[in-house]
N, C-alpha and C. Protein backbone atom coordinates (compact mmCIF):
# COMPACT_ATOMS: atom_id res chain seq x y z
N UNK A 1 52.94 74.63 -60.12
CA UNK A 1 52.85 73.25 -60.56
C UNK A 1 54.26 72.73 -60.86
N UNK A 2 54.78 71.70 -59.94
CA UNK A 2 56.13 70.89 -60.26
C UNK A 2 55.95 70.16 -61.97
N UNK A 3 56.79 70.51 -62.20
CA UNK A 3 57.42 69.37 -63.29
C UNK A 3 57.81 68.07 -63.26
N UNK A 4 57.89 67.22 -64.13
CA UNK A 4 57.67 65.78 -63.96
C UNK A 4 58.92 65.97 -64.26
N UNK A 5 60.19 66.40 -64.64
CA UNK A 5 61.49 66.06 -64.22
C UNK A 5 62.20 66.95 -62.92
N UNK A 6 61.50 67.76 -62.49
CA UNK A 6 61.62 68.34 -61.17
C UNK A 6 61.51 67.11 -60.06
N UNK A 7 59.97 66.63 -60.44
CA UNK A 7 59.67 65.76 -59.61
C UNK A 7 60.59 64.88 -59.33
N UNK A 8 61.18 64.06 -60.50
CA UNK A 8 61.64 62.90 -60.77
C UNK A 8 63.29 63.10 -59.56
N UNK A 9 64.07 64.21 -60.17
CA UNK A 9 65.42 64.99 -59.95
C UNK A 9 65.01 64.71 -58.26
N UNK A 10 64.03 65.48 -58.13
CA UNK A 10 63.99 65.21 -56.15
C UNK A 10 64.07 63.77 -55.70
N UNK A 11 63.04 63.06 -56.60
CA UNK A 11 62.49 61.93 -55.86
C UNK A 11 64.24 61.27 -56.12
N UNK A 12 64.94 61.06 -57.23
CA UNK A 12 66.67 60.82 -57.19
C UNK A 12 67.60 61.20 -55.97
N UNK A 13 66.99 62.74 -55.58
CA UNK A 13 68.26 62.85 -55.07
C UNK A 13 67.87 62.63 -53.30
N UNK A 14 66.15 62.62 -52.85
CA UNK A 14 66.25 61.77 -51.94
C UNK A 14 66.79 60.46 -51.72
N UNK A 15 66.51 59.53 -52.77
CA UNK A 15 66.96 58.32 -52.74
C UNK A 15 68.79 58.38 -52.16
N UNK A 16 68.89 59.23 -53.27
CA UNK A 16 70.63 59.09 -52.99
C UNK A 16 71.16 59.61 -51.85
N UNK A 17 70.27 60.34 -50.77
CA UNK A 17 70.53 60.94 -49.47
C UNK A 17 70.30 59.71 -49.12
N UNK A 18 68.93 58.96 -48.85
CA UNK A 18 68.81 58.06 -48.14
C UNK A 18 69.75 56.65 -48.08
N UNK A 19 70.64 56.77 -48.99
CA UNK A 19 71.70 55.53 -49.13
C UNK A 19 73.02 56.35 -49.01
N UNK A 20 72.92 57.64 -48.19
CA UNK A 20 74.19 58.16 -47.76
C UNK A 20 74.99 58.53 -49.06
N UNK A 21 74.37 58.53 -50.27
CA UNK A 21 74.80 58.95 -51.77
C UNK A 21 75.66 58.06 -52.24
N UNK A 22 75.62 56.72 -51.58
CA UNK A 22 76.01 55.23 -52.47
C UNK A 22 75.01 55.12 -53.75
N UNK A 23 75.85 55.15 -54.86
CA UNK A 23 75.34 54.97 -56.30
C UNK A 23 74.63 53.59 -56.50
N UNK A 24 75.31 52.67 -55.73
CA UNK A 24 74.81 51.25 -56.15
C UNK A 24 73.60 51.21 -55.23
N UNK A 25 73.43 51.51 -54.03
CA UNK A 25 72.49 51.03 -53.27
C UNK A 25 70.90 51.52 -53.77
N UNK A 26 71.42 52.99 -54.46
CA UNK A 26 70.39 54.19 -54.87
C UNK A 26 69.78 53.70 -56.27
N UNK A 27 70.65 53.02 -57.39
CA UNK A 27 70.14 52.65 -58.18
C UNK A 27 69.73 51.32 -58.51
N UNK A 28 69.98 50.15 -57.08
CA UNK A 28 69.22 49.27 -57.29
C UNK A 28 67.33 49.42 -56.79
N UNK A 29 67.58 50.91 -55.27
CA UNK A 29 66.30 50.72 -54.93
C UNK A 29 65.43 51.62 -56.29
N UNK A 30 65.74 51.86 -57.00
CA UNK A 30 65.28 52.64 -57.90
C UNK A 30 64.94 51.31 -59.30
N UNK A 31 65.69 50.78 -59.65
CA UNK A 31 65.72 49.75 -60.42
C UNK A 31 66.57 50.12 -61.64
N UNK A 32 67.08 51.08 -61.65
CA UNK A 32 68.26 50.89 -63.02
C UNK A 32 69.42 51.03 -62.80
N UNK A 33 70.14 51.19 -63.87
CA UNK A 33 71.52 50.67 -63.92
C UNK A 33 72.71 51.37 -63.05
N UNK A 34 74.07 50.88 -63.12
CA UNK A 34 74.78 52.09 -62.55
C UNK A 34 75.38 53.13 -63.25
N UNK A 35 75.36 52.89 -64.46
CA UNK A 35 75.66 53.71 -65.70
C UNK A 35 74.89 55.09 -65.67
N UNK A 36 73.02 54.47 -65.62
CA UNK A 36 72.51 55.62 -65.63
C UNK A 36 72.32 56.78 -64.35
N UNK A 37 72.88 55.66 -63.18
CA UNK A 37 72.67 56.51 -62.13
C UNK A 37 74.15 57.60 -62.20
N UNK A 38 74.96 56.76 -62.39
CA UNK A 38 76.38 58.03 -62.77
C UNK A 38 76.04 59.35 -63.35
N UNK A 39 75.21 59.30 -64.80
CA UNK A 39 74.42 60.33 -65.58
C UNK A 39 73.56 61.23 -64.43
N UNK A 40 72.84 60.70 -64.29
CA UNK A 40 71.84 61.31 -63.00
C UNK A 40 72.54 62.02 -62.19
N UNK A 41 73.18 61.42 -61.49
CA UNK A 41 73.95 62.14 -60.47
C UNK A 41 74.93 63.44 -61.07
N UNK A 42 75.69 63.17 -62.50
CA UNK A 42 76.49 64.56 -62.82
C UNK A 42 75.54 65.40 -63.75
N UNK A 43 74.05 65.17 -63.77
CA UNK A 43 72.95 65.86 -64.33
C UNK A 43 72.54 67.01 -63.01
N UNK A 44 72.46 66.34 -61.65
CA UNK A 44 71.82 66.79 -60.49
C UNK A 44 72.70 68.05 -60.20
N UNK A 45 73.94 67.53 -60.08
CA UNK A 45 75.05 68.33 -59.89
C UNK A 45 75.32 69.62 -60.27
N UNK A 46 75.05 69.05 -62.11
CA UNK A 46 74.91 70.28 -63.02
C UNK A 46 74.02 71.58 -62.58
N UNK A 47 72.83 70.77 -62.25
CA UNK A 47 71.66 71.45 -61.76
C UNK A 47 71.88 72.27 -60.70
N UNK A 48 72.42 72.01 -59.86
CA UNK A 48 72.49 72.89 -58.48
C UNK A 48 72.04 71.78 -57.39
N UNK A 49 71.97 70.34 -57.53
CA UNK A 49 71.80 69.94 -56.16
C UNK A 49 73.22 69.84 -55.55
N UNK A 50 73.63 69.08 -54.16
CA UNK A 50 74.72 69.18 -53.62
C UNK A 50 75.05 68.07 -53.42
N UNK A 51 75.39 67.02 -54.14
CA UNK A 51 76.33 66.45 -54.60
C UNK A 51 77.26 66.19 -54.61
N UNK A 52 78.10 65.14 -53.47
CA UNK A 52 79.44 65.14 -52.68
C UNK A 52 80.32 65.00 -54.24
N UNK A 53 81.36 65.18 -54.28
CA UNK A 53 82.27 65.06 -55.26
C UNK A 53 82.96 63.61 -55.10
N UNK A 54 82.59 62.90 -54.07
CA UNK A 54 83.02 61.44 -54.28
C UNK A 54 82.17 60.83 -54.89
N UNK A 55 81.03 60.94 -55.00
CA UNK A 55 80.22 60.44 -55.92
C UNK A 55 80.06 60.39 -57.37
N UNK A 56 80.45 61.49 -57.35
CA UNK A 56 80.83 61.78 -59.06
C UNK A 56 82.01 61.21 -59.48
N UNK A 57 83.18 60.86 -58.79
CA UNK A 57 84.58 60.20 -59.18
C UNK A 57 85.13 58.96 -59.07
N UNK A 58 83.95 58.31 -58.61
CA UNK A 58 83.91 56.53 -58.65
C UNK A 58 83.76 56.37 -59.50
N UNK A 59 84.54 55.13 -60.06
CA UNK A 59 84.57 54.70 -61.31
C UNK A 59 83.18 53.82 -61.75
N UNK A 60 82.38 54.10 -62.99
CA UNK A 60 81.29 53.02 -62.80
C UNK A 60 81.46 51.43 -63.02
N UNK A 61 80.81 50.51 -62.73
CA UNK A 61 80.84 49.08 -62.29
C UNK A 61 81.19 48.57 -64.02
N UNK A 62 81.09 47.73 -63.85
CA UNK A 62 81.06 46.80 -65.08
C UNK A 62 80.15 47.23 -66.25
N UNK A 63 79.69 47.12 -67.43
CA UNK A 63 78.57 47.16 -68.27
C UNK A 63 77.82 46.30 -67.83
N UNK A 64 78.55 45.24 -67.56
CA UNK A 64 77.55 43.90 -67.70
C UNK A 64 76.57 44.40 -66.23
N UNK A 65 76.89 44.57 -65.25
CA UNK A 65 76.22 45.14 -64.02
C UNK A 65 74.67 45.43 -64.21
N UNK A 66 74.52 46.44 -65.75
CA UNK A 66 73.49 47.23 -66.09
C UNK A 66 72.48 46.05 -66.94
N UNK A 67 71.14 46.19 -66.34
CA UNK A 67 70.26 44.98 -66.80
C UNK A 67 69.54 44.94 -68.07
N UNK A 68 69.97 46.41 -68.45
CA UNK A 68 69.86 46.76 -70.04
C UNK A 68 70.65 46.19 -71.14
N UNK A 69 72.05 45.75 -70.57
CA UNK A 69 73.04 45.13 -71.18
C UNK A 69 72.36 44.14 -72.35
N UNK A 70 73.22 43.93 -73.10
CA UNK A 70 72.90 43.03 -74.53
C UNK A 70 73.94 42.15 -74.59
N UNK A 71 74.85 42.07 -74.04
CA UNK A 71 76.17 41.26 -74.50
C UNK A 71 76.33 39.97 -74.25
């Protein structure tokens, strides 16, 4: 029986294959921020997925970008 953050971790890191592991494209089709997709991605990493290292060293976007923002 998969785990619901197993699950989740795959269903992420297809997304991020399917946008060629563009952060922005991956976390708009997903619907959150780019902040949290940065997290995600050096979470996956951690984990053992494979994870280009340009992805991890882009700088993230603005705050304001993230639709969680308050400011």
């Amino acid at each position: 029986m998969l785990k619901l953050r197993t699950l989740v971790d795959q269903i992420i890191f297809e997304r991020l294959k399917h946008f060629n592991f563009n952060r922005t494209h991956t976390a708009k089709s997903l619907g959150i921020c780019l902040r949290t997709m940065r997290g995600l991605a050096h979470r996956l990493k951690n984990e053992g997925y494979e994870i280009p290292a340009t992805v991890l060293g882009h700088p993230v976007k603005c705050i304001k970008d993230c639709k969680d923002f308050q400011g």
